[in-house]
Protein backbone atom coordinates (compact mmCIF):
# COMPACT_ATOMS: atom_id res chain seq x y z
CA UNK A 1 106.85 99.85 82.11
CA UNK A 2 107.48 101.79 85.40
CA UNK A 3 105.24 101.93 88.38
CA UNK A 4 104.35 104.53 90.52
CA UNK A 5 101.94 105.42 93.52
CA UNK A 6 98.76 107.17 93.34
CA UNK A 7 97.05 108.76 96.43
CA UNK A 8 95.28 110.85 98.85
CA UNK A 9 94.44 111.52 102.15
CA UNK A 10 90.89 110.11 102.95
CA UNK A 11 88.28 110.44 105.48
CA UNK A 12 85.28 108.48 106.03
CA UNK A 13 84.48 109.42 109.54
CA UNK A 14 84.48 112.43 112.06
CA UNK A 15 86.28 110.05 114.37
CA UNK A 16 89.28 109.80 112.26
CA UNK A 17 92.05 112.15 113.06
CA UNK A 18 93.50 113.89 110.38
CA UNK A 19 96.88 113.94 111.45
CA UNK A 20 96.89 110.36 111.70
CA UNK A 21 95.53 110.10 108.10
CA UNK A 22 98.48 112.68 107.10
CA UNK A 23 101.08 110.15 109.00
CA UNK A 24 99.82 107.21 107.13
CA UNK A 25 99.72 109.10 103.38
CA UNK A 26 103.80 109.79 104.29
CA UNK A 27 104.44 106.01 105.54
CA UNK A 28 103.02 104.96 102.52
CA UNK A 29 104.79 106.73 100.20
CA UNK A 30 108.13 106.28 101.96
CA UNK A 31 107.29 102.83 101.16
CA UNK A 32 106.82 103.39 97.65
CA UNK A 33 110.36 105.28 97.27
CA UNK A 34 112.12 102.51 99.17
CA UNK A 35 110.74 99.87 97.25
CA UNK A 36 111.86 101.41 93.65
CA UNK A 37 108.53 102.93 92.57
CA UNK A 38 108.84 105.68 90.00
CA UNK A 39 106.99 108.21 90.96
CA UNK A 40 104.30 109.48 93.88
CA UNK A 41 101.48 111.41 92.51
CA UNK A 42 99.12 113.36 94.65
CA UNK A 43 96.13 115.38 93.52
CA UNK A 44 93.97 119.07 94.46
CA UNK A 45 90.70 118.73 95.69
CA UNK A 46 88.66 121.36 97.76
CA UNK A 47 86.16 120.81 100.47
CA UNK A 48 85.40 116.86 100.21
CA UNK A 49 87.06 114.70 103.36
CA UNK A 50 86.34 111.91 100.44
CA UNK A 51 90.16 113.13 98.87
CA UNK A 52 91.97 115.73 100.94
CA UNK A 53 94.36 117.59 98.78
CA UNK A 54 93.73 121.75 99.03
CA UNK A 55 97.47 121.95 97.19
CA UNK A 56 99.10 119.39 96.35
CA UNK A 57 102.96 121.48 96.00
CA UNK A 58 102.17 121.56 99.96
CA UNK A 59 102.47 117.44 99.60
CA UNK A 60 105.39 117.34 97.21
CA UNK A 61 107.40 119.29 98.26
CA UNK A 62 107.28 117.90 102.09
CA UNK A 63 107.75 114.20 100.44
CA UNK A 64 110.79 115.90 98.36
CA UNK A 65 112.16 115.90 101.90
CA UNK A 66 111.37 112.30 103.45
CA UNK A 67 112.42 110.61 100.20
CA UNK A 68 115.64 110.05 97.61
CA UNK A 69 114.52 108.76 94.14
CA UNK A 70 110.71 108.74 93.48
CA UNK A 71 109.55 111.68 91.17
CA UNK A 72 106.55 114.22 92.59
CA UNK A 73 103.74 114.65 90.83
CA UNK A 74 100.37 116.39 90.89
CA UNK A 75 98.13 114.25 89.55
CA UNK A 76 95.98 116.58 89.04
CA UNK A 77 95.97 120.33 89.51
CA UNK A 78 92.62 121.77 88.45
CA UNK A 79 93.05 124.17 85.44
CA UNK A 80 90.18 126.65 86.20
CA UNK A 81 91.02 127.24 89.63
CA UNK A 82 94.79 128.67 88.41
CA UNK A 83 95.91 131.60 86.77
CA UNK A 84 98.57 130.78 84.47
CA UNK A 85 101.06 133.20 86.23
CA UNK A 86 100.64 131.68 89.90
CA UNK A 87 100.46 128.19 88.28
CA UNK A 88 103.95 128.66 86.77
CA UNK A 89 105.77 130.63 89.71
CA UNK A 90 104.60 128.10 92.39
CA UNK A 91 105.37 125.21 90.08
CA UNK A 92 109.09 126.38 89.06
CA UNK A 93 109.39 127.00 93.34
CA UNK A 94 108.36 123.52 94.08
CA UNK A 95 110.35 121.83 91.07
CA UNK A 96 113.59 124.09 92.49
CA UNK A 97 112.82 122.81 96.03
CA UNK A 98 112.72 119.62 95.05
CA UNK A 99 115.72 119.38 93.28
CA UNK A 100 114.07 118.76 89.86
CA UNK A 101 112.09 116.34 90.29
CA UNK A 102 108.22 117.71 89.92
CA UNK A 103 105.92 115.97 87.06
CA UNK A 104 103.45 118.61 86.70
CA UNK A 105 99.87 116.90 85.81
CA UNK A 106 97.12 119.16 84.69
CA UNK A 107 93.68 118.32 84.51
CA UNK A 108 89.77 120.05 84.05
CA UNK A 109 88.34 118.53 87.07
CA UNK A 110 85.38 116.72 87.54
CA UNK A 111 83.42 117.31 90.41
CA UNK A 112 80.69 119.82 89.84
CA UNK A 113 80.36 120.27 94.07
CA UNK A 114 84.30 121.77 93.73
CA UNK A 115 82.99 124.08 90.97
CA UNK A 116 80.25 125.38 92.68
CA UNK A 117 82.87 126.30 95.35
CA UNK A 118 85.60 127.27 93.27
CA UNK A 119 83.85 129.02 90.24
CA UNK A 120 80.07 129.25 90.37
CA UNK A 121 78.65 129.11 86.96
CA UNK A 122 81.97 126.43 85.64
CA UNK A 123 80.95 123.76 83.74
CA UNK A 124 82.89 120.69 82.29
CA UNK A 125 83.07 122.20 78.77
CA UNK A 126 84.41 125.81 79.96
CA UNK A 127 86.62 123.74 82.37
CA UNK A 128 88.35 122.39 79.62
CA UNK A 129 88.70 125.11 77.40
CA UNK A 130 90.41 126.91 80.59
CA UNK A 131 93.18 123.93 80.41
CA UNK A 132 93.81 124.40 77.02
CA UNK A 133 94.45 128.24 76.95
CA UNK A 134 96.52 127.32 80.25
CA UNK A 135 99.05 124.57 79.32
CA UNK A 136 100.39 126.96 76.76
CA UNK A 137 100.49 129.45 78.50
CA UNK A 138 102.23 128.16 81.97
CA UNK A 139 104.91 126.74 79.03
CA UNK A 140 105.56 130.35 77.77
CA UNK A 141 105.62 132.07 80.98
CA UNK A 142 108.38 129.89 81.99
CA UNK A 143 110.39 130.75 79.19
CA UNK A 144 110.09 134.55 79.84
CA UNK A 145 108.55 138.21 78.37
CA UNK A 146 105.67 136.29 77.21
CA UNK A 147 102.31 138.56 77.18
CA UNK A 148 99.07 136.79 76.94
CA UNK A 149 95.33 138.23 75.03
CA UNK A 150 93.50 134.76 75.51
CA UNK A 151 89.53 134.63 76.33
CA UNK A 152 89.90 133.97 79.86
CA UNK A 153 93.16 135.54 81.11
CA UNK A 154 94.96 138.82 79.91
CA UNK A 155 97.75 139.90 81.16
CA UNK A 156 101.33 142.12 79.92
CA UNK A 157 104.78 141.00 79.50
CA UNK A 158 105.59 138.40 82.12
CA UNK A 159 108.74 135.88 83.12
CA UNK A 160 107.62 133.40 86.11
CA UNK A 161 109.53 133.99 88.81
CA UNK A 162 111.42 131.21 89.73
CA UNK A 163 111.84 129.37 86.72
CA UNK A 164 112.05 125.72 87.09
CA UNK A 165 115.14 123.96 87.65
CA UNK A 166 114.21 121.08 85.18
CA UNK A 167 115.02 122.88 81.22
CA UNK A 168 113.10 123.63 79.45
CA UNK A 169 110.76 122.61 81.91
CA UNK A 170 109.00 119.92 84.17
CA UNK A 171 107.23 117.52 82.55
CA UNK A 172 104.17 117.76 81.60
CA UNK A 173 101.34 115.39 81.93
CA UNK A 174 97.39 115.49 80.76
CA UNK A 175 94.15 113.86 81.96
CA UNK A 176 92.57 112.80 78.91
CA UNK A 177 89.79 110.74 77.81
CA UNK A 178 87.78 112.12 75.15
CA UNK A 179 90.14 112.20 71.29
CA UNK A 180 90.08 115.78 71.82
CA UNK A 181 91.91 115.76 74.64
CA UNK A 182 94.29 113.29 73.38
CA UNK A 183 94.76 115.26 70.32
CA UNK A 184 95.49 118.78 72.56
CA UNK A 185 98.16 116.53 74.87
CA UNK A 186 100.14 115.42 72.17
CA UNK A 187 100.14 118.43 69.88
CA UNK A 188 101.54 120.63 72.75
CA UNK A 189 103.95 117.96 73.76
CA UNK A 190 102.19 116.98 76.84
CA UNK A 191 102.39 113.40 78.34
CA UNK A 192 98.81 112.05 78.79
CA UNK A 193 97.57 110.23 81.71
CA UNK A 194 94.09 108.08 81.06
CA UNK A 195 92.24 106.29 83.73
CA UNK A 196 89.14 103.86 82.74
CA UNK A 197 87.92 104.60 86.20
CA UNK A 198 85.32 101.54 86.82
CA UNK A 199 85.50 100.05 82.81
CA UNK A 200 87.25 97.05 81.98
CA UNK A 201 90.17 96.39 79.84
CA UNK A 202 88.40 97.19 76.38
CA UNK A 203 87.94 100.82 77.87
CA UNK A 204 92.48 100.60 78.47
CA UNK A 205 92.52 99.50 74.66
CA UNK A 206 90.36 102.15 73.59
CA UNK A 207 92.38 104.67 75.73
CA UNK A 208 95.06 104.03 73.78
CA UNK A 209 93.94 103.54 70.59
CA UNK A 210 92.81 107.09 71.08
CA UNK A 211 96.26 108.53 71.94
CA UNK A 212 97.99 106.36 69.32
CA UNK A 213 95.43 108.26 66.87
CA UNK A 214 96.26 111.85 68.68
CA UNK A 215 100.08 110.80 68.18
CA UNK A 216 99.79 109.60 64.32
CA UNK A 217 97.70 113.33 63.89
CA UNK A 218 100.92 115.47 65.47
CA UNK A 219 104.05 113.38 63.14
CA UNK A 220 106.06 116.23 63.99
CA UNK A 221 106.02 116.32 67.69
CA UNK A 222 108.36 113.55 69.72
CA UNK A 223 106.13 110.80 70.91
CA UNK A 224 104.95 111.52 74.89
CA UNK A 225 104.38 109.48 77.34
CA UNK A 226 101.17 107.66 78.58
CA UNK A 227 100.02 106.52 81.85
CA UNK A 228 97.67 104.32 83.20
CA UNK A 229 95.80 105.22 86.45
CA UNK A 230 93.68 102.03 88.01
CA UNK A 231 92.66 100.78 91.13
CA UNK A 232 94.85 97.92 92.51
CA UNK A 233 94.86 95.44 95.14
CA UNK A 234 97.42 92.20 95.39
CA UNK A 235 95.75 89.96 97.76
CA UNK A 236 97.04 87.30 99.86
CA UNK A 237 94.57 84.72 99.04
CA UNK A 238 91.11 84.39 97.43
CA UNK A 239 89.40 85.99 100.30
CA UNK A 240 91.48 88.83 100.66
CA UNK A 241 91.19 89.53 97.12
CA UNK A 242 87.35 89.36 97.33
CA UNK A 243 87.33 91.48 100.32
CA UNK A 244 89.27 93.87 98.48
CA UNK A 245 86.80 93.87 95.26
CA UNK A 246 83.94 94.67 97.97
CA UNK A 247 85.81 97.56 99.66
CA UNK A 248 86.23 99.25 96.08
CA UNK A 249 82.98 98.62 95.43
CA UNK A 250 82.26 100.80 98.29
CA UNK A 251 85.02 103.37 97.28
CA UNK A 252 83.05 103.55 93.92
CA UNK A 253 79.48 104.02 94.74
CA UNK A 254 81.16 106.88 97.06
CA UNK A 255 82.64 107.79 94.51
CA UNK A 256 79.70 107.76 92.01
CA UNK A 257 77.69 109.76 94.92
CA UNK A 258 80.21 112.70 94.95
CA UNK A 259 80.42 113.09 91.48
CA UNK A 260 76.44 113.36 91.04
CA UNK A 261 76.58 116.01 94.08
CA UNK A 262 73.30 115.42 95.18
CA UNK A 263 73.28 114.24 98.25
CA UNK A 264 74.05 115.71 101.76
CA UNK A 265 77.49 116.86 102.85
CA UNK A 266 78.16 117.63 106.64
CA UNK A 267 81.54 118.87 107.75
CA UNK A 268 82.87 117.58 104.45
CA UNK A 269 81.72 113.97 104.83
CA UNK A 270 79.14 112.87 102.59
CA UNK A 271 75.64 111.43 103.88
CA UNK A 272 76.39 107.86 104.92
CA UNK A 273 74.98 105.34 102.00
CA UNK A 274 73.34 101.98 103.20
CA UNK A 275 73.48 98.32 101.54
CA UNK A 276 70.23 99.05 99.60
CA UNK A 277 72.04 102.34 98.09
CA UNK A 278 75.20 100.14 97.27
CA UNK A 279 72.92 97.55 95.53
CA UNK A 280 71.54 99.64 92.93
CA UNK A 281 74.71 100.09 91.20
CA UNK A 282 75.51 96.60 89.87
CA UNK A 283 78.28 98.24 87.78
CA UNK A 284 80.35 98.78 90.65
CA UNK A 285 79.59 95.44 92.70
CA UNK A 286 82.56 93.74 93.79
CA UNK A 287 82.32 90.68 91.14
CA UNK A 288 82.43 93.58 88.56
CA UNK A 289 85.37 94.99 90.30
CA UNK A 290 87.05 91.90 90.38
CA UNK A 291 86.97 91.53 86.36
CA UNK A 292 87.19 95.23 86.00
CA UNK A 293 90.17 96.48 88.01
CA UNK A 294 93.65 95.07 88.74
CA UNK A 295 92.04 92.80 91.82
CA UNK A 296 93.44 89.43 92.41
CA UNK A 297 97.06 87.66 93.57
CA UNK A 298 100.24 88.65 92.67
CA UNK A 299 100.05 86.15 89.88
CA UNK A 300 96.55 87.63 88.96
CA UNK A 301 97.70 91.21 88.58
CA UNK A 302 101.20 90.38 87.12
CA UNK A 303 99.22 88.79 83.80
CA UNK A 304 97.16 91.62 83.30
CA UNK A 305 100.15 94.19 83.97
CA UNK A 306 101.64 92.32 81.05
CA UNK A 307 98.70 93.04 78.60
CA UNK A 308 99.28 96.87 79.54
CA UNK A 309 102.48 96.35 78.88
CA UNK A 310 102.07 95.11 75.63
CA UNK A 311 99.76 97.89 74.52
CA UNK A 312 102.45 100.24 74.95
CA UNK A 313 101.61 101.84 78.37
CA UNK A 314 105.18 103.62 80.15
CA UNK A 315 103.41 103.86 83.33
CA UNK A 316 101.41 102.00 85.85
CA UNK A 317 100.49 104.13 88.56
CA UNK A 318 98.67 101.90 91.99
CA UNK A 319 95.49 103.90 92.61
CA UNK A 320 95.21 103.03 96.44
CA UNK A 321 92.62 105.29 97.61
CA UNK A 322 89.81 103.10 98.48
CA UNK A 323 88.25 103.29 101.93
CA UNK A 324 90.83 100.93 103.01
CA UNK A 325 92.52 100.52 106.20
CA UNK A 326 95.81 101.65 106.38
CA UNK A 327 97.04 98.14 107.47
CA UNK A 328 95.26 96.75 104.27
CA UNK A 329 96.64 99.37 102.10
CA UNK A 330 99.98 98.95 103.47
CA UNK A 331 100.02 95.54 103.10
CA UNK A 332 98.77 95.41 98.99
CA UNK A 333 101.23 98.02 98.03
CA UNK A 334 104.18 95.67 99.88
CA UNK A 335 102.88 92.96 97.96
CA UNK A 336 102.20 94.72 94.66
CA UNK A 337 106.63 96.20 95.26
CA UNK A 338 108.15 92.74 96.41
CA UNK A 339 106.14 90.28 94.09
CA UNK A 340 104.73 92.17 91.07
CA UNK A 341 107.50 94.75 90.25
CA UNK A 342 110.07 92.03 90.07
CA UNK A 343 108.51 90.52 87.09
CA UNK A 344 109.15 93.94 85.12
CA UNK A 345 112.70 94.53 85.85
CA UNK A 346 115.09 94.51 83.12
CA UNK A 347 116.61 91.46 83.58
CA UNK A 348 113.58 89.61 84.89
């Protein structure tokens, strides 16, 4: 199983400068290059200082220059807010700038306060019919004179321009959750990547029992890859571990308050929530977190890496985002590279 980094820039508070917050998002993955990670992904959001990420190419393709080995990934672009021929030129130009080494990650989205923005009217359903009539058609464009009649873009005989370096193309990765999704991933030869968010491990069996369905469905089509997205933090000792199941408890009910998109928003920062607010969600409280989420030692998280393992999972990716400081961040991930990796390598 390889491993790979997850993350965003995030801002809590007005105070924080956001230069700072961009220094800290390029120590960290200069970290994870260094220390043999697979892969950095980075995501597009628009308007929330909760995840900072107008265009993630902008990211990549600055990382493809401070690092050597990791891949560069989106993880995600949002399908509605793309049309399939500036999707496919400005991927090919990053993957060529790079030197071949974009993952291109595609997903619906899932905040309704970014389609409100984006594409008044968008709704989860229509979101994901957009990212089906798009993966095909990014897929075509790159292989040239490909015209396209679908239901929400028309357009005549097109070639991207560039193409990407990487034939026949960059990888291509899905968010998936629902069988459906699963089913559309692996039919168009699209890797999947599956998160169970706040759920415990019976939600990571059930993600891929879902894709091992989608895969037994397409016989014909060479089996893809999967990933596994999940909040992770190797402590140092007990209390640092239950410090770090209380500030992703936090993360979450943050989390939880943008997705409902009902309260407040001020320069991009959400309305402050209080104790009492984190309270009612005992779903997210830090005990949960602790059984939920890859929270605990190195010894702790190595075991349950193991079970993922087992299932069949080809990547781990380290969600980090999580109200964090940067020193606390910094140290987990140097934990999570010098005493969890290790027990993966080959020759372990």
């Amino acid at each position: 199983m390889k491993f790979s980094l997850f993350i965003h820039l995030e801002r809590i508070s007005a105070d924080e400068s956001q230069q700072k917050l961009y220094d800290e998002f390029l120590q960290l993955c200069e970290i994870a290059d260094k220390g043999g990670m697979h892969a950095i992904w980075t995501g597009e959001h628009h308007g929330m200082n909760f995840t900072i990420a107008p265009n993630p190419f902008i990211n990549l393709v600055d990382l493809a220059r401070r690092t050597e080995n990791v891949r560069l990934g989106t993880g995600t672009v949002i399908a509605p807010f793309w049309h399939p021929i500036k999707l496919a030129g400005e991927a090919a130009m990053a993957d060529i700038i790079m030197d071949g080494r974009l993952e291109l990650g595609i997903a619906r989205g899932a905040y309704s306060f970014e389609y409100e923005r984006m594409m008044p009217g968008l709704d989860a359903w229509e979101a994901g019919q957009r990212m089906r009539e798009l993966v095909p058609a990014v897929k075509k464009l790159w292989e040239g004179d490909y015209t396209h009649e679908g239901e929400y873009w028309q357009f005549p005989k097109t070639t991207s321009a560039p193409q990407p370096m990487q034939q026949p193309h960059p990888p291509i990765w899905v968010a998936a959750r629902d069988p459906n999704s699963h089913d559309f991933a692996v039919a168009n030869g699209c890797n999947v990547q599956v998160t169970p968010l706040w759920n415990g491990d019976d939600e990571v069996e059930s993600l891929m029992e879902r894709f091992n369905d989608a895969c037994e469905k397409s016989p014909s089509v060479p089996r893809p890859k999967i990933m596994l997205l999940r909040h992770t933090y190797v402590g140092g000792d007990d209390a640092d571990v239950q410090q770090g199941a209380e500030e992703i408890n936090r993360f979450y009910n943050y989390f939880g308050a943008w997705f409902k998109n009902e309260r407040p928003i001020t320069q991009g920062l959400i309305e402050p929530l209080s104790d009492e607010d984190i309270a009612k969600h005992p779903f997210y409280s830090a005990e949960q977190m602790r059984t939920n989420n890859v929270i605990g030692t190195s010894e702790k998280v190595i075991e349950r890496l193991k079970h993922y393992e087992d299932l069949g999972y080809d990547e781990y990716s380290f969600w980090i985002d999580s109200g964090m400081s940067f020193e606390r961040k910094k140290a987990s991930l140097e934990r999570f590279i010098n005493d969890v990796m290790p027990a993966f390598q080959k020759d372990a």
